[in-house]
C-alpha atoms as a PDB file:
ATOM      1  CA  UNK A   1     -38.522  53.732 -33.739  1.00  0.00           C
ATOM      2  CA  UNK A   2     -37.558  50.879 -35.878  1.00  0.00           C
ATOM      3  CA  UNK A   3     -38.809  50.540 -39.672  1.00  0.00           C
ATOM      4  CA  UNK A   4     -37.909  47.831 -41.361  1.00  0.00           C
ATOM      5  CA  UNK A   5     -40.080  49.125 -44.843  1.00  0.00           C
ATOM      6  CA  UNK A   6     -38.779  51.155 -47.291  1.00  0.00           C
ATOM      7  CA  UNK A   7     -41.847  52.820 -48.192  1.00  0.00           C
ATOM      8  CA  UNK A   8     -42.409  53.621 -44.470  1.00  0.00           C
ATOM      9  CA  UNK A   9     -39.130  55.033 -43.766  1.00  0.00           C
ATOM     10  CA  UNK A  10     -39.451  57.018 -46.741  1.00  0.00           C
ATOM     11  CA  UNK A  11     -42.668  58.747 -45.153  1.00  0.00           C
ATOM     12  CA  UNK A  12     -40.474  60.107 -42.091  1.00  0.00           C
ATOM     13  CA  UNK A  13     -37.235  60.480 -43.232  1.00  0.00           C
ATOM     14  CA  UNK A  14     -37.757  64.375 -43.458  1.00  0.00           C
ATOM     15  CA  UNK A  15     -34.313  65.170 -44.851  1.00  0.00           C
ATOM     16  CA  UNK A  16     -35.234  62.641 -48.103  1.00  0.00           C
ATOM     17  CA  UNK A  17     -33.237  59.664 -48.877  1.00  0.00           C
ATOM     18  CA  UNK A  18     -31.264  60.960 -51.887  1.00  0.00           C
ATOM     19  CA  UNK A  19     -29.014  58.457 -54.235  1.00  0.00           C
ATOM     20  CA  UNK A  20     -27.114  56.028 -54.135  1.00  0.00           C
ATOM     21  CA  UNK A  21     -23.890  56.407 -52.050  1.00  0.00           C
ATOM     22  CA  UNK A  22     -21.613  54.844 -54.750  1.00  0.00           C
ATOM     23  CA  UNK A  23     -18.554  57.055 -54.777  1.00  0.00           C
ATOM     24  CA  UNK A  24     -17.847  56.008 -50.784  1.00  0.00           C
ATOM     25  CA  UNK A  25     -19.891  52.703 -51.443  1.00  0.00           C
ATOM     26  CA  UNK A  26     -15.996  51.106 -50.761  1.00  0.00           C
ATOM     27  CA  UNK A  27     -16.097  51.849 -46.944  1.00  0.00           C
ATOM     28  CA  UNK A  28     -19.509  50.517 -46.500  1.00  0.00           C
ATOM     29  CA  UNK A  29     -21.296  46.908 -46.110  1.00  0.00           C
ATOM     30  CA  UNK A  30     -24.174  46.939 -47.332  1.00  0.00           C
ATOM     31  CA  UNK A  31     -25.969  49.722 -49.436  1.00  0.00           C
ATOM     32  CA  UNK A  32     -26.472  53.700 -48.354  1.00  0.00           C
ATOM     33  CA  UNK A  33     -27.717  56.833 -49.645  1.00  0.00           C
ATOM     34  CA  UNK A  34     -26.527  60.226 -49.620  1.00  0.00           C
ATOM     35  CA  UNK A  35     -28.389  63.549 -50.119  1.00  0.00           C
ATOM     36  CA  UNK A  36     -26.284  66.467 -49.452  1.00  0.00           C
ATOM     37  CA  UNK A  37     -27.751  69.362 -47.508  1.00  0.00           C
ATOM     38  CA  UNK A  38     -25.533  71.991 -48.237  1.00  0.00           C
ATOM     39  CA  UNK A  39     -22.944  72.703 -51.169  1.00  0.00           C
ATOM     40  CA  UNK A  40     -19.346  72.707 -49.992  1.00  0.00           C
ATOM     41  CA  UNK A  41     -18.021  74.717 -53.058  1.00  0.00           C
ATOM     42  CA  UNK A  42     -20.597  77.151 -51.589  1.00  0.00           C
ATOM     43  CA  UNK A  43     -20.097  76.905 -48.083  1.00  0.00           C
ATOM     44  CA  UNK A  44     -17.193  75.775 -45.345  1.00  0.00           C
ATOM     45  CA  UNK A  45     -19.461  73.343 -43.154  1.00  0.00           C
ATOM     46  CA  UNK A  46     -20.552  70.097 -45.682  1.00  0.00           C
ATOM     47  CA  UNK A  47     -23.803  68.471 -44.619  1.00  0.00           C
ATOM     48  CA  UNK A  48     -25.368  65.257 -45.695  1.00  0.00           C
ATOM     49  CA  UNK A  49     -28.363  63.198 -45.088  1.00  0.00           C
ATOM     50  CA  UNK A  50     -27.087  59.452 -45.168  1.00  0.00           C
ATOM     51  CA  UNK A  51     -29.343  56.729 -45.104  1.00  0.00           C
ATOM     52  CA  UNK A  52     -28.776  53.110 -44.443  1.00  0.00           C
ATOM     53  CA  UNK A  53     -30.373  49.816 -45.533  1.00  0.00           C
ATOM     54  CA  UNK A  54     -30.675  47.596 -42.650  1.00  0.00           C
ATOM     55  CA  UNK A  55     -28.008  46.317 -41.717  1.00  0.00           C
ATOM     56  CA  UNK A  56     -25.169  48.747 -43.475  1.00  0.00           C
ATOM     57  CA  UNK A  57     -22.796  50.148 -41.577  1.00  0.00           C
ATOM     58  CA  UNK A  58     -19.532  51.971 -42.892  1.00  0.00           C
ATOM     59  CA  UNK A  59     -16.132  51.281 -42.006  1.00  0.00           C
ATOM     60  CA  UNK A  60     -14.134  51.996 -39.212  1.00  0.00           C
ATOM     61  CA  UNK A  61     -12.868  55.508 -39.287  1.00  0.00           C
ATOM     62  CA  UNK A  62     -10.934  58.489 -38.278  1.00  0.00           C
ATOM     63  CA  UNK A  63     -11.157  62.363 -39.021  1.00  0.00           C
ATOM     64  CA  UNK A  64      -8.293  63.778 -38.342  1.00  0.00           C
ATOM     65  CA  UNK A  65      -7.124  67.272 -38.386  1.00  0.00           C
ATOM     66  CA  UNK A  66      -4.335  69.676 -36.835  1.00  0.00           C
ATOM     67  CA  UNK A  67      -6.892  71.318 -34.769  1.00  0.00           C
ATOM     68  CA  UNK A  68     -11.167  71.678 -34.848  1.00  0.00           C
ATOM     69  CA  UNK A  69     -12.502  68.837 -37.161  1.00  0.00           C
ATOM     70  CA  UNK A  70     -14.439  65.802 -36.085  1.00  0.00           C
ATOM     71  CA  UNK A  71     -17.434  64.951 -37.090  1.00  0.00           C
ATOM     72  CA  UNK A  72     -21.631  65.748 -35.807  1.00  0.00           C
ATOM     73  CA  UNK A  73     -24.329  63.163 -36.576  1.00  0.00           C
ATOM     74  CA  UNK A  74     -27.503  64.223 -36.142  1.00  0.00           C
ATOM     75  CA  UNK A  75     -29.576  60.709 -35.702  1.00  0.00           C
ATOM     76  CA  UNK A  76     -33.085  61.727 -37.837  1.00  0.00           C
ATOM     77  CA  UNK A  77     -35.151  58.733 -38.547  1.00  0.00           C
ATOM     78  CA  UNK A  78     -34.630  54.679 -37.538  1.00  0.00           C
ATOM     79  CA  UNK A  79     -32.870  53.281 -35.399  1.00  0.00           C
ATOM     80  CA  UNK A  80     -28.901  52.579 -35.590  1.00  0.00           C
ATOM     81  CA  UNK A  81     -25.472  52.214 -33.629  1.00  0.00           C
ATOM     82  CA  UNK A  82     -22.186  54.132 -33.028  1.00  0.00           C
ATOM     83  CA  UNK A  83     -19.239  52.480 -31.300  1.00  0.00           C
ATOM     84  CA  UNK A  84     -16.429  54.087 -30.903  1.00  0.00           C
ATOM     85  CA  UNK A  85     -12.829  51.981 -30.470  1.00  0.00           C
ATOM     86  CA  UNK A  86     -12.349  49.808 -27.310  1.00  0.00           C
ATOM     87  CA  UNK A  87     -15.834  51.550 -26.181  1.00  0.00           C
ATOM     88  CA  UNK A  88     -19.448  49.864 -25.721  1.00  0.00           C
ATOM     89  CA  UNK A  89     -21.584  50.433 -28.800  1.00  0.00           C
ATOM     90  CA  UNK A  90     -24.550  53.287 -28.391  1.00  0.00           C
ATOM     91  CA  UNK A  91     -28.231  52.646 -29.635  1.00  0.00           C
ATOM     92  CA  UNK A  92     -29.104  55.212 -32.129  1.00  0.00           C
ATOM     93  CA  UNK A  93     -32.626  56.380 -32.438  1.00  0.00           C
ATOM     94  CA  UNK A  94     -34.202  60.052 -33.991  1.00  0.00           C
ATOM     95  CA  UNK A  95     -33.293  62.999 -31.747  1.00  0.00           C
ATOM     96  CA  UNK A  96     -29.691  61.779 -30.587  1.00  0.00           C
ATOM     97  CA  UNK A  97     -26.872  63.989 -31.487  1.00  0.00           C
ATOM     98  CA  UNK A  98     -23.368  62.345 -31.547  1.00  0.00           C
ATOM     99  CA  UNK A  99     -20.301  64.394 -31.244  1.00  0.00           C
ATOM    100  CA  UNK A 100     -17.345  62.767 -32.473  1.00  0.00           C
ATOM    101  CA  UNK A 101     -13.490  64.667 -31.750  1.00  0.00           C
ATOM    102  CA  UNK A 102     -11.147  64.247 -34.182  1.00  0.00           C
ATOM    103  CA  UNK A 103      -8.832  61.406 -33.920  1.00  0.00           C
ATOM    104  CA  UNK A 104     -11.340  59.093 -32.681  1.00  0.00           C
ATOM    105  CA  UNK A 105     -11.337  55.591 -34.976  1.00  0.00           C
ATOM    106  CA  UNK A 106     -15.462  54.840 -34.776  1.00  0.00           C
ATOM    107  CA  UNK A 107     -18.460  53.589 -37.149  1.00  0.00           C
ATOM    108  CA  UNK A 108     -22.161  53.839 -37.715  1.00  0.00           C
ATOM    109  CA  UNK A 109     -24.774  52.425 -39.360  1.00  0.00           C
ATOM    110  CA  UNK A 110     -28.363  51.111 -39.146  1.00  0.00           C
ATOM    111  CA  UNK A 111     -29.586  48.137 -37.148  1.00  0.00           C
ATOM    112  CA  UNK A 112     -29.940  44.792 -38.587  1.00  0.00           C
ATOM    113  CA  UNK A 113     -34.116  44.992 -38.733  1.00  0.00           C
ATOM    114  CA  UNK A 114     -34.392  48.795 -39.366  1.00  0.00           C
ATOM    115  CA  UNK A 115     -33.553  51.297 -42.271  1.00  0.00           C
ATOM    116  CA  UNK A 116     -31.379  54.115 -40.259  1.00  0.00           C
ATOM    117  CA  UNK A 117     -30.663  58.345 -41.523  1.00  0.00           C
ATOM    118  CA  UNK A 118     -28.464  60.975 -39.679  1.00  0.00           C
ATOM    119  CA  UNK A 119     -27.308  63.990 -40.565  1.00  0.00           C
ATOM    120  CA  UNK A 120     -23.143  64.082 -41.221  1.00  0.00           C
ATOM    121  CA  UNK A 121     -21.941  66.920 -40.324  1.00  0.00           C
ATOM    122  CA  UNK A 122     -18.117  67.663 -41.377  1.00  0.00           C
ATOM    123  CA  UNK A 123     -16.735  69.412 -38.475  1.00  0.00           C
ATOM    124  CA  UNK A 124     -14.096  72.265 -40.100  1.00  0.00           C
ATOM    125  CA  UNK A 125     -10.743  72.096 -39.018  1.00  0.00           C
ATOM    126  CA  UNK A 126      -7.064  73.013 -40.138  1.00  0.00           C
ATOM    127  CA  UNK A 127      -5.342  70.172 -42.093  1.00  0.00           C
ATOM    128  CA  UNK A 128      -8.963  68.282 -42.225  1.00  0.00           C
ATOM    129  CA  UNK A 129      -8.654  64.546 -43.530  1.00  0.00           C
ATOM    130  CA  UNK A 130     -10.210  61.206 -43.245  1.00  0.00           C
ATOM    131  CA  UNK A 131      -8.490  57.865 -43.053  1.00  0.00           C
ATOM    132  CA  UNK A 132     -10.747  55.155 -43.805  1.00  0.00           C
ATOM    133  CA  UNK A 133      -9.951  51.550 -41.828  1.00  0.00           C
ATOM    134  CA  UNK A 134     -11.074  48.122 -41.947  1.00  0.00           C
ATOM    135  CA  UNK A 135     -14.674  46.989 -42.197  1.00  0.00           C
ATOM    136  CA  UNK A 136     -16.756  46.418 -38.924  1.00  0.00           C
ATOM    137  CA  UNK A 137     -16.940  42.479 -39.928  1.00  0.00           C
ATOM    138  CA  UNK A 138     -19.943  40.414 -39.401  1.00  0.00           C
ATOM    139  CA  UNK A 139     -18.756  39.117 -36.476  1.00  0.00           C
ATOM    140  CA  UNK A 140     -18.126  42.048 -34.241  1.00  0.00           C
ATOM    141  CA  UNK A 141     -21.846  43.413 -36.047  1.00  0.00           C
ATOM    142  CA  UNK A 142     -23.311  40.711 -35.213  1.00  0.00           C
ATOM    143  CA  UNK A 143     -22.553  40.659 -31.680  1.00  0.00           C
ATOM    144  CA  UNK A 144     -24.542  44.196 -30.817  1.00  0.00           C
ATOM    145  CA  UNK A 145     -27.153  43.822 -28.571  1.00  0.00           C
ATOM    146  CA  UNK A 146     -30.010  46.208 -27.857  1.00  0.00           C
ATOM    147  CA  UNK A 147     -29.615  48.501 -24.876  1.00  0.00           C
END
């Protein structure tokens, strides 16, 4: 379901929106939010709530790792996209689970008319990195087209 209000995103978004993403606010256009789920200096598996302003997406990226790793987004309120390198974009919408091996280059965000959250889920793995790329530019954005 789309929402393009704040206040009415706010009302479903049943993980909470958090703060202000700023110390990955770098590898994003537009603004996000982060509210952490679990603590990783307390536990081995990190996850987040992120939410997106319409229209924010992050970067393209990769997590990489020896073996394991990846990445687990757990779509929970708006409506968004994932695209994955040389592959057609996917609609995003609550309920869809995205499961993302390491060494794949891919982004997400929220649509252009609707605030977006998931749950990131930091798959563990040995020698566990990420390597952030170039911005998904306006063009390529705005090029999307509903499914």
């Amino acid at each position: 379901m789309k929402v393009r209000e704040k206040e009415q995103f706010e009302a479903i978004n049943m993980f909470g929106t958090g703060g202000p993403n700023e110390a990955f606010a770098q590898y994003f256009t537009g603004r996000s939010f982060l509210n952490p789920l679990t603590n990783p200096q307390k536990t081995a598996l990190f996850l987040a709530n992120v939410t997106f302003e319409p229209g924010c997406r992050n970067n393209w990226h990769i997590h990489h790792a020896k073996s394991g790793g990846g990445q687990l987004l757990i779509c929970t309120a708006g409506e968004g996209w994932y695209q994955e390198e040389g592959k057609p974009p996917v609609s995003l919408a609550a309920g869809t689970v995205i499961t993302i091996p390491a060494g794949v280059k891919h982004w997400h965000g929220a649509k252009k008319d609707s605030w977006f959250s998931h749950i990131a889920v930091e798959v563990p793995g040995e020698d566990a990195s990420n390597e952030w790329c170039e911005p998904v530019s306006d063009e390529e954005y705005n090029r999307l087209e509903e499914k």
